[in-house]
C-alpha atoms as a PDB file:
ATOM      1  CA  UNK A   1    -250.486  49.705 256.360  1.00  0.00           C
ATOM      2  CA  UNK A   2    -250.563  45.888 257.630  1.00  0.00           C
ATOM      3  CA  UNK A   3    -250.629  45.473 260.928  1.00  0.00           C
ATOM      4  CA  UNK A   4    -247.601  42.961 262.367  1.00  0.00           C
ATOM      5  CA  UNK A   5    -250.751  40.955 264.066  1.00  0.00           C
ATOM      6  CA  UNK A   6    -252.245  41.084 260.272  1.00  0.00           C
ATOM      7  CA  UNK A   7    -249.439  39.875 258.694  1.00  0.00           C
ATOM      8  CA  UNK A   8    -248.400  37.102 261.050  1.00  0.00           C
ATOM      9  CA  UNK A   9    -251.667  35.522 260.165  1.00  0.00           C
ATOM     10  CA  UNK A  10    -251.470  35.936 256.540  1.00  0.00           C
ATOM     11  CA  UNK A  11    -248.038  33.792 256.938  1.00  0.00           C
ATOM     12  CA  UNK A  12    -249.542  31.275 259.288  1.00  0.00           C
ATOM     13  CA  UNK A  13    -252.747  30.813 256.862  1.00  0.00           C
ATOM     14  CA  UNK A  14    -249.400  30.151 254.203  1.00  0.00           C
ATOM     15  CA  UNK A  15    -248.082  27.640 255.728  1.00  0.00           C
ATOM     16  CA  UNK A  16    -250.830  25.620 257.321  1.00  0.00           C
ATOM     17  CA  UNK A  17    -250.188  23.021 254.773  1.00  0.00           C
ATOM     18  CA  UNK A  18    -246.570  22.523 255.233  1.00  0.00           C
ATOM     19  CA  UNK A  19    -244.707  19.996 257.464  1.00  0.00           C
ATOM     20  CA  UNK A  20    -242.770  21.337 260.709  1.00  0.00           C
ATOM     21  CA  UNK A  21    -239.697  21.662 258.669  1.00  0.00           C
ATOM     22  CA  UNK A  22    -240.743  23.860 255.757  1.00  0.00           C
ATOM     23  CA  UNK A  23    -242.906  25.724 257.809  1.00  0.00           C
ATOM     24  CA  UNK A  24    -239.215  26.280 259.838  1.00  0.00           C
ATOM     25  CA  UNK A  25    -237.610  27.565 256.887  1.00  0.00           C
ATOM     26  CA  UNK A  26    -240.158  29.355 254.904  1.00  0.00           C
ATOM     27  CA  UNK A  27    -241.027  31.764 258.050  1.00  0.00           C
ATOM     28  CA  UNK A  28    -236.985  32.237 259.017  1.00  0.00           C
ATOM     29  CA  UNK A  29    -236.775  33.410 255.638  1.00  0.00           C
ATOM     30  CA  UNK A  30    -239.815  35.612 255.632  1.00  0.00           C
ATOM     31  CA  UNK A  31    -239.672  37.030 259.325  1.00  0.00           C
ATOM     32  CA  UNK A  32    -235.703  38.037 258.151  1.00  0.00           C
ATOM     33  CA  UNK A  33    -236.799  39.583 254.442  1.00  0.00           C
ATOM     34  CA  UNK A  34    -239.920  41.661 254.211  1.00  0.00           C
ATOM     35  CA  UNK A  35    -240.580  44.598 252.722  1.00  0.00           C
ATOM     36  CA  UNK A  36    -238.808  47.824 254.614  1.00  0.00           C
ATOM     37  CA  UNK A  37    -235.340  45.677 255.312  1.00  0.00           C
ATOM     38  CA  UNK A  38    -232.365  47.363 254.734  1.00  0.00           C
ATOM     39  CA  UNK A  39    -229.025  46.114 253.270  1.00  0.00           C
ATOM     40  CA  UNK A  40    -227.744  46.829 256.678  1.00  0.00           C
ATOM     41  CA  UNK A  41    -230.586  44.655 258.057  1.00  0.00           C
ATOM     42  CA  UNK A  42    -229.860  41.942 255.317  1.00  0.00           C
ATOM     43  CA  UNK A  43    -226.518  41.870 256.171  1.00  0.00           C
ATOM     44  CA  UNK A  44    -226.500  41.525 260.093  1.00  0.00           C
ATOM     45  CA  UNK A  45    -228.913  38.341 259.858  1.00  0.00           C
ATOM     46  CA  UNK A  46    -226.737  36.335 256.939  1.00  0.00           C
ATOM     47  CA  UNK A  47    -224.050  36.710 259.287  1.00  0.00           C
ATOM     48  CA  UNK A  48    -226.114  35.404 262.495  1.00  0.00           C
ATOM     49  CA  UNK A  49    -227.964  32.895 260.132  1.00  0.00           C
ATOM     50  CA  UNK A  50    -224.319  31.945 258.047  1.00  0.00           C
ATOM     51  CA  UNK A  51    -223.387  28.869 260.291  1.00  0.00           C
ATOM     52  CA  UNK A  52    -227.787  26.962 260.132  1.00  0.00           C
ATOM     53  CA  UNK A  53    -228.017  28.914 256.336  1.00  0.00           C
ATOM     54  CA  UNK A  54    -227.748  26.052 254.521  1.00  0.00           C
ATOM     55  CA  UNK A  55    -229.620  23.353 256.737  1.00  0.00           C
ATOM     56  CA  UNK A  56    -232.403  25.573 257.433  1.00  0.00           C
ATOM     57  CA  UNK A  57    -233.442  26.186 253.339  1.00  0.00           C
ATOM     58  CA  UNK A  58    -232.497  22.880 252.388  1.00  0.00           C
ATOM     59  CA  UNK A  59    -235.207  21.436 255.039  1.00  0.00           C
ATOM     60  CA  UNK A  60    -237.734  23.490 253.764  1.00  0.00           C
ATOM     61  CA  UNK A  61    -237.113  21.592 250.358  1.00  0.00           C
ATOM     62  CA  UNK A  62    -234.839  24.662 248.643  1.00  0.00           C
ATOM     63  CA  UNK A  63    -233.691  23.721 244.953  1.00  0.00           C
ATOM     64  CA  UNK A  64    -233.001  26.961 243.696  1.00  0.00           C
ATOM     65  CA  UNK A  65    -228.861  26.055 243.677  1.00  0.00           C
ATOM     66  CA  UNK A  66    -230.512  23.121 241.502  1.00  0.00           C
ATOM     67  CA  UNK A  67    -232.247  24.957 238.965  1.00  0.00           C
ATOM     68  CA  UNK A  68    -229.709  27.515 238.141  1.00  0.00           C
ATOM     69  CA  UNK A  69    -226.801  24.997 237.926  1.00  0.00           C
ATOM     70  CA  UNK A  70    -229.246  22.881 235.795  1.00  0.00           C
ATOM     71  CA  UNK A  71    -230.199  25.894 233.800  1.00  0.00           C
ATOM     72  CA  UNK A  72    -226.850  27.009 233.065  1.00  0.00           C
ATOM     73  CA  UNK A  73    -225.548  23.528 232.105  1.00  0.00           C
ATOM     74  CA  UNK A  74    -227.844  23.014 229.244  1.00  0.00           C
ATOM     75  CA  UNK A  75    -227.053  26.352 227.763  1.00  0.00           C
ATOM     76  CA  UNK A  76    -223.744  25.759 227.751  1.00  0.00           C
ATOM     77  CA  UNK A  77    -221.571  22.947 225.360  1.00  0.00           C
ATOM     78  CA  UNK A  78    -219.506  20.510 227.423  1.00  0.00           C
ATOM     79  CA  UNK A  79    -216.460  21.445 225.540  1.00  0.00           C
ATOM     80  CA  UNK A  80    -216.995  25.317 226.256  1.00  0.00           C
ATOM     81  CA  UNK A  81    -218.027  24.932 229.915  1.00  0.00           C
ATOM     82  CA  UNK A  82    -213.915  25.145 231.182  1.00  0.00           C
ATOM     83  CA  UNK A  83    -213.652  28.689 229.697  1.00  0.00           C
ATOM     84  CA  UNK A  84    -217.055  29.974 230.372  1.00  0.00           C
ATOM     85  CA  UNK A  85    -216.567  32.827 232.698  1.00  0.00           C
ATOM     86  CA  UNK A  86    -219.065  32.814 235.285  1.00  0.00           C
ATOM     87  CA  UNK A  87    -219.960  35.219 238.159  1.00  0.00           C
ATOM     88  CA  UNK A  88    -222.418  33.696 241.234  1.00  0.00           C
ATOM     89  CA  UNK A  89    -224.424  36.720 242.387  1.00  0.00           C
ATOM     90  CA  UNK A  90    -226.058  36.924 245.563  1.00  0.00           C
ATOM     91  CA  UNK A  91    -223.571  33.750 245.713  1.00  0.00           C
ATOM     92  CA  UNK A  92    -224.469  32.718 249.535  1.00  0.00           C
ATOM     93  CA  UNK A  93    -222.291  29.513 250.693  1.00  0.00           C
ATOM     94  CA  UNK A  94    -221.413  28.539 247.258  1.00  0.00           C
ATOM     95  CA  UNK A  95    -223.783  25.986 246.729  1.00  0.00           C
ATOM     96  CA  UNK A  96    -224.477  27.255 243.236  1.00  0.00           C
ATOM     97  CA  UNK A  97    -220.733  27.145 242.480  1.00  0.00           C
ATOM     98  CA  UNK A  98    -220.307  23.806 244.121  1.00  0.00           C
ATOM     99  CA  UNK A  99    -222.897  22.112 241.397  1.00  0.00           C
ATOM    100  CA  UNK A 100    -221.346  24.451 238.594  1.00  0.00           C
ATOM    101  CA  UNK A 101    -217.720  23.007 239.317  1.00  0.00           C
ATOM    102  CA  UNK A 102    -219.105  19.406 239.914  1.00  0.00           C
ATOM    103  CA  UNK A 103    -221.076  20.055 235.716  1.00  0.00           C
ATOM    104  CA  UNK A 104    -217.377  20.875 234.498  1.00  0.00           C
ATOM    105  CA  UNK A 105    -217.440  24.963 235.039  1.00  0.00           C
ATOM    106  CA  UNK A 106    -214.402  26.193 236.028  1.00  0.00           C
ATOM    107  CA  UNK A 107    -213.754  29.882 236.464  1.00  0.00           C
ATOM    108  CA  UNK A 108    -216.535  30.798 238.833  1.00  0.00           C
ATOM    109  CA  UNK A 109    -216.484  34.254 240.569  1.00  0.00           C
ATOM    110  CA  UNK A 110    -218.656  35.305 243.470  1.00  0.00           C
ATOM    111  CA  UNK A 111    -220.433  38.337 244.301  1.00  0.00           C
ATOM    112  CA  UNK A 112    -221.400  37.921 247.881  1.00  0.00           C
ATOM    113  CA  UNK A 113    -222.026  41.537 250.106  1.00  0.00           C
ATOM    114  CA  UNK A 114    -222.333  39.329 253.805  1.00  0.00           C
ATOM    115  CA  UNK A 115    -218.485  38.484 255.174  1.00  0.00           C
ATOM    116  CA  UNK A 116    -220.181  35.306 257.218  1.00  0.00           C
ATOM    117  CA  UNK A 117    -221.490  34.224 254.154  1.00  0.00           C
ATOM    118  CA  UNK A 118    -218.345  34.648 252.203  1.00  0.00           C
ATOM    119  CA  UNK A 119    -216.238  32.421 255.124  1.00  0.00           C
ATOM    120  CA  UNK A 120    -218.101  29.430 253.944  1.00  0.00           C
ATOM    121  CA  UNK A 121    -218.251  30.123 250.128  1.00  0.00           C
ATOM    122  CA  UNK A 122    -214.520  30.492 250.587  1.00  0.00           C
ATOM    123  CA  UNK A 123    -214.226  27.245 252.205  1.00  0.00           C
ATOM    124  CA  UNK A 124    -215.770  25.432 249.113  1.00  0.00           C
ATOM    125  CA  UNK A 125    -212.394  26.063 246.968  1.00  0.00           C
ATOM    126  CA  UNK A 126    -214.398  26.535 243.884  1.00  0.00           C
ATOM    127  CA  UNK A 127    -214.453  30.260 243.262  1.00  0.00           C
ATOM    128  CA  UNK A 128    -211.493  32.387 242.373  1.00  0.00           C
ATOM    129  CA  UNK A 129    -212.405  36.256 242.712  1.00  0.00           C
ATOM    130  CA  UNK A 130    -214.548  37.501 245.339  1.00  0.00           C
ATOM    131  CA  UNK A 131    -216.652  40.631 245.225  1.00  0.00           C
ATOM    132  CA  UNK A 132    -218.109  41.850 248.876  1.00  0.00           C
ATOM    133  CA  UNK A 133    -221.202  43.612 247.449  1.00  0.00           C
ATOM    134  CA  UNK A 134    -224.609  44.239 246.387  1.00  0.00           C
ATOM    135  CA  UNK A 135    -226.139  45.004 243.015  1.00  0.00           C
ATOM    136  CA  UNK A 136    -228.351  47.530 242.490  1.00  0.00           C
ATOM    137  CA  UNK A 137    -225.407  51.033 243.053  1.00  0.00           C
ATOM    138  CA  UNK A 138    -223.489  50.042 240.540  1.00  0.00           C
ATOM    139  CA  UNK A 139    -221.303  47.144 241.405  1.00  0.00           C
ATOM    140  CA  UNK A 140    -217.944  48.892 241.114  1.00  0.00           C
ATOM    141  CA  UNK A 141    -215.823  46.355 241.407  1.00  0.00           C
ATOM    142  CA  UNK A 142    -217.044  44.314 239.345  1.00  0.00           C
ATOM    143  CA  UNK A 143    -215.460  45.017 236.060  1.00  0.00           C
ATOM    144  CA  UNK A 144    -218.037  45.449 232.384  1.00  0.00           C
ATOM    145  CA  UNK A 145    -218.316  43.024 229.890  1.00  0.00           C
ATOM    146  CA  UNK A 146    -216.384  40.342 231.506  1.00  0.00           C
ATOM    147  CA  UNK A 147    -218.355  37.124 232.280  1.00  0.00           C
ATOM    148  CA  UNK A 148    -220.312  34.558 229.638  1.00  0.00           C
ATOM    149  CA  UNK A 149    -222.635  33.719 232.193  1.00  0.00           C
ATOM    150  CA  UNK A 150    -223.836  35.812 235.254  1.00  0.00           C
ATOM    151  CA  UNK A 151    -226.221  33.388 237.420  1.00  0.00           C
ATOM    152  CA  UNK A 152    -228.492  34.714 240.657  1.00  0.00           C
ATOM    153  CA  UNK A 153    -230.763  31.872 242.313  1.00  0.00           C
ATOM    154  CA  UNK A 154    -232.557  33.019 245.616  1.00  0.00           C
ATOM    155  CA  UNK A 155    -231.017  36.417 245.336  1.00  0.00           C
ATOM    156  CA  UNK A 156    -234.032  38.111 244.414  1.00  0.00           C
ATOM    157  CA  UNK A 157    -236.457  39.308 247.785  1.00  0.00           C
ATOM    158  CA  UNK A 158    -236.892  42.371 249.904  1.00  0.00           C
ATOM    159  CA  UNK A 159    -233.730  43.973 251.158  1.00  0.00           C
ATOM    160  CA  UNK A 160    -231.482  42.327 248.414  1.00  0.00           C
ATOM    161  CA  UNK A 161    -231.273  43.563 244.915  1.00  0.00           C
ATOM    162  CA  UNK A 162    -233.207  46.113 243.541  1.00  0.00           C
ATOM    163  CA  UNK A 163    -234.695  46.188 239.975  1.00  0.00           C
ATOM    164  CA  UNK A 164    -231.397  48.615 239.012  1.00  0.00           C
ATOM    165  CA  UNK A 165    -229.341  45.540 239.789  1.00  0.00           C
ATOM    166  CA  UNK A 166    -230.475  44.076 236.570  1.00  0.00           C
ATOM    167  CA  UNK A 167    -228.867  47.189 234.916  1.00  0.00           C
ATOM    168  CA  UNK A 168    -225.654  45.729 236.983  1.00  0.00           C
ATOM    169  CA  UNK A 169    -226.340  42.692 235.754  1.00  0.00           C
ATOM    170  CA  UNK A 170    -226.088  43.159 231.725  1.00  0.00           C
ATOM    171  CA  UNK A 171    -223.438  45.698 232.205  1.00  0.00           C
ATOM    172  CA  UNK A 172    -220.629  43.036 233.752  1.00  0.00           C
ATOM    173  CA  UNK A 173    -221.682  40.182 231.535  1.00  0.00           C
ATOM    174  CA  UNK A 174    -220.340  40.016 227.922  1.00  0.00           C
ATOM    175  CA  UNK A 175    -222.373  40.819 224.270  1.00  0.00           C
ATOM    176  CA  UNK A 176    -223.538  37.344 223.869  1.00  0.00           C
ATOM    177  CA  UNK A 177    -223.435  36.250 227.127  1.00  0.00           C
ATOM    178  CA  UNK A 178    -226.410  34.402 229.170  1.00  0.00           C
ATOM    179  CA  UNK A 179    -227.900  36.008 232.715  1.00  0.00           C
ATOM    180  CA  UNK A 180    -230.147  33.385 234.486  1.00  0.00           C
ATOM    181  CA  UNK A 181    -232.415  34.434 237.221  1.00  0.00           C
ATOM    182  CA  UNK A 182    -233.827  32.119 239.380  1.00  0.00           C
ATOM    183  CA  UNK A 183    -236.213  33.261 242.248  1.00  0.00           C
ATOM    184  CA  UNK A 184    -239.442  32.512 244.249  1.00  0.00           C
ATOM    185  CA  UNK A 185    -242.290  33.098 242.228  1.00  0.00           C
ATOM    186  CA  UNK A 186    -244.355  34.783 245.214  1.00  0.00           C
ATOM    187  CA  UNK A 187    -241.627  37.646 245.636  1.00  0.00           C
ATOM    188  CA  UNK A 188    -243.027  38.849 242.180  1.00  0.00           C
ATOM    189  CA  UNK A 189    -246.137  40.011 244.065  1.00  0.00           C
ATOM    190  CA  UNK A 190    -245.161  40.363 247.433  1.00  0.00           C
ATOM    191  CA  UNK A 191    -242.421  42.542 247.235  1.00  0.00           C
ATOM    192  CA  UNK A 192    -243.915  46.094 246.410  1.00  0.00           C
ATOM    193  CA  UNK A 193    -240.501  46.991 243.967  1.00  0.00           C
ATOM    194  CA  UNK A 194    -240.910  43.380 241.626  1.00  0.00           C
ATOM    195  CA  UNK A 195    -244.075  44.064 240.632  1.00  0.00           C
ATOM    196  CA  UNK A 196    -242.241  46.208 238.356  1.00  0.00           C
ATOM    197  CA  UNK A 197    -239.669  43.373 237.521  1.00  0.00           C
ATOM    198  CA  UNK A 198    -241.280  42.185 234.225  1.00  0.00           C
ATOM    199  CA  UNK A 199    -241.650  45.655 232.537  1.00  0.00           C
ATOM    200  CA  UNK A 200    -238.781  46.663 233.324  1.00  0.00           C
ATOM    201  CA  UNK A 201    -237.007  43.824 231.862  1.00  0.00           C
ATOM    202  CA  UNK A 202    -238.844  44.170 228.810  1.00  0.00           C
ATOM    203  CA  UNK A 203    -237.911  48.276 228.718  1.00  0.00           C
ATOM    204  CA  UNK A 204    -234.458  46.700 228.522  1.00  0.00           C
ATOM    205  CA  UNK A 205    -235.281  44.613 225.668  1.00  0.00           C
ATOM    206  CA  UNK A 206    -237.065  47.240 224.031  1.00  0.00           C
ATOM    207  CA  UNK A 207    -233.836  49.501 224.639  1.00  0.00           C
ATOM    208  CA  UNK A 208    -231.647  47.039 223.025  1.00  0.00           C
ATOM    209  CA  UNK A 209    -229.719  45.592 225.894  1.00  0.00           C
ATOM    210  CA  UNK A 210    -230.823  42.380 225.788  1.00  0.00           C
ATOM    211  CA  UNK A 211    -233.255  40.124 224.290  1.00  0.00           C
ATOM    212  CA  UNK A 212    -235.699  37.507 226.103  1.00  0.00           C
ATOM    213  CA  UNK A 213    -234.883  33.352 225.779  1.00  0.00           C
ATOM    214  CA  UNK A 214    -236.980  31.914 228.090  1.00  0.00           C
ATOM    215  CA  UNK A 215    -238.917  32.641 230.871  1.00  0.00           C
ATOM    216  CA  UNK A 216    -240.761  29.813 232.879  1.00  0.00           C
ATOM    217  CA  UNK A 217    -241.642  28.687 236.048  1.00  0.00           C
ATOM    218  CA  UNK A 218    -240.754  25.571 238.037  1.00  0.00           C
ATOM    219  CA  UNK A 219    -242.396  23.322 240.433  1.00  0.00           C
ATOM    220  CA  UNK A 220    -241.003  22.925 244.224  1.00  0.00           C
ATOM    221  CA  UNK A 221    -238.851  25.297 244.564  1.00  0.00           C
ATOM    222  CA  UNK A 222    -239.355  26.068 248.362  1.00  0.00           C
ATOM    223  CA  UNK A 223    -241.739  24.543 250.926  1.00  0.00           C
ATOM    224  CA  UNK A 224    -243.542  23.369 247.661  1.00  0.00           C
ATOM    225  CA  UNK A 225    -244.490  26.793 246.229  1.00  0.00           C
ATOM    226  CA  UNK A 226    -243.211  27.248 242.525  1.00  0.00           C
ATOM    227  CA  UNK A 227    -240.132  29.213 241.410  1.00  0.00           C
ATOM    228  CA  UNK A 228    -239.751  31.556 238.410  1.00  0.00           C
ATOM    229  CA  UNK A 229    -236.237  31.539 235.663  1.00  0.00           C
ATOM    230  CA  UNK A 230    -235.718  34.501 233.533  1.00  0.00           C
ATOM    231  CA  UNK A 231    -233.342  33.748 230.843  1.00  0.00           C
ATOM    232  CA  UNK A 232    -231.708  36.685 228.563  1.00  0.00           C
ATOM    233  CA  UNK A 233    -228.945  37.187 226.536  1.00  0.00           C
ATOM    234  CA  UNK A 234    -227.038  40.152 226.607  1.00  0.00           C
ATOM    235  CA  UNK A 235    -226.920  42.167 222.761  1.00  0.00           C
END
């Protein structure tokens, strides 16, 4: 097993190239999430981190809020984009939301497990339900077959949701509908349970539930390292 002395150099040799800022932000995010943390764990720091949240990604260059919105704007007609359905997940402060409202979207729900979190999402008036949970256990409030587009950018890392979630995931969005995932490319190696990610999303193709659309990565998507979209529609 790593030692912690092991591991704190491993990050330090990461980030060697960044400026003070990134290097800020990418090691509050690592230090919180790595592999072991709980959803208990997960929980307690968004709501000591809620209030800096925002500032402290954003400084470190985070356009994962970007990508999705962008993502899920060109997949959708202008004219159809007012009835779309949407659900946020892993929907942090809302700043997915706030760029899906601002592109013409206008029934955005939120599926947010952190209360502090959920206080400032709230405060952005753009979302009308609110679930407080995770993925992965069956999201049982969330009701199946009900959104056109299900959308999770920076949701995926250690401690958050588990590769079940994306069972959760096709289950609440509609036959036809789009789920775009939008995470740090890294996570698919570093966190032991995604290195499974890919073939298990391809078991679920090969099982029918979905089928592939695109799958690509992106360039600066935190502190300059490169992000990852999975695109599928649900059959």
């Amino acid at each position: 097993m790593e030692s912690e002395t092991e591991r704190v150099a491993k990050l330090m040799e990461k980030t060697a190239h960044m400026t003070p800022d990134e290097r800020n932000a990418y090691l509050s995010n690592f230090e919180y999430f790595h592999s072991g943390t709980s959803q208990e764990q997960v929980i307690k720091t968004y709501n000591q981190w809620a209030p800096t949240y925002v500032e402290t990604l954003r400084s470190g260059g985070y356009t994962g809020y970007l990508v999705a919105a962008e993502e899920v704007e060109s997949r959708v007609p202008e004219d159809q984009r007012h009835s779309q359905r949407v659900l946020d997940v892993a929907a942090g402060t809302g700043s997915v939301g706030v760029e899906l409202s601002s592109r013409g979207f206008k029934l955005i729900d939120a599926l947010e497990p952190c209360e502090g979190m959920l206080e400032r999402l709230e405060a952005t008036g753009v979302y009308t339900k609110k679930y407080k949970e995770f993925l992965g256990d069956g999201a049982k409030s969330v009701p199946s077959d009900a959104y056109d587009v299900l959308v999770c950018a920076g949701g995926m890392l250690a401690g958050h949701i588990p590769i079940k979630g994306i069972d959760d995931m096709i289950r609440v969005t509609k036959p036809g509908g789009l789920i775009i995932i939008v995470m740090r490319t890294e996570f698919l190696h570093l966190v032991e349970e995604y290195k499974e990610l890919g073939c298990h999303m391809d078991s679920l193709q090969e099982k029918g539930y979905w089928t592939k659309v695109e799958v690509k990565k992106v360039s600066n998507y935190f502190t300059g390292k490169d992000g990852s979209v999975f695109i599928y529609r649900v059959l």
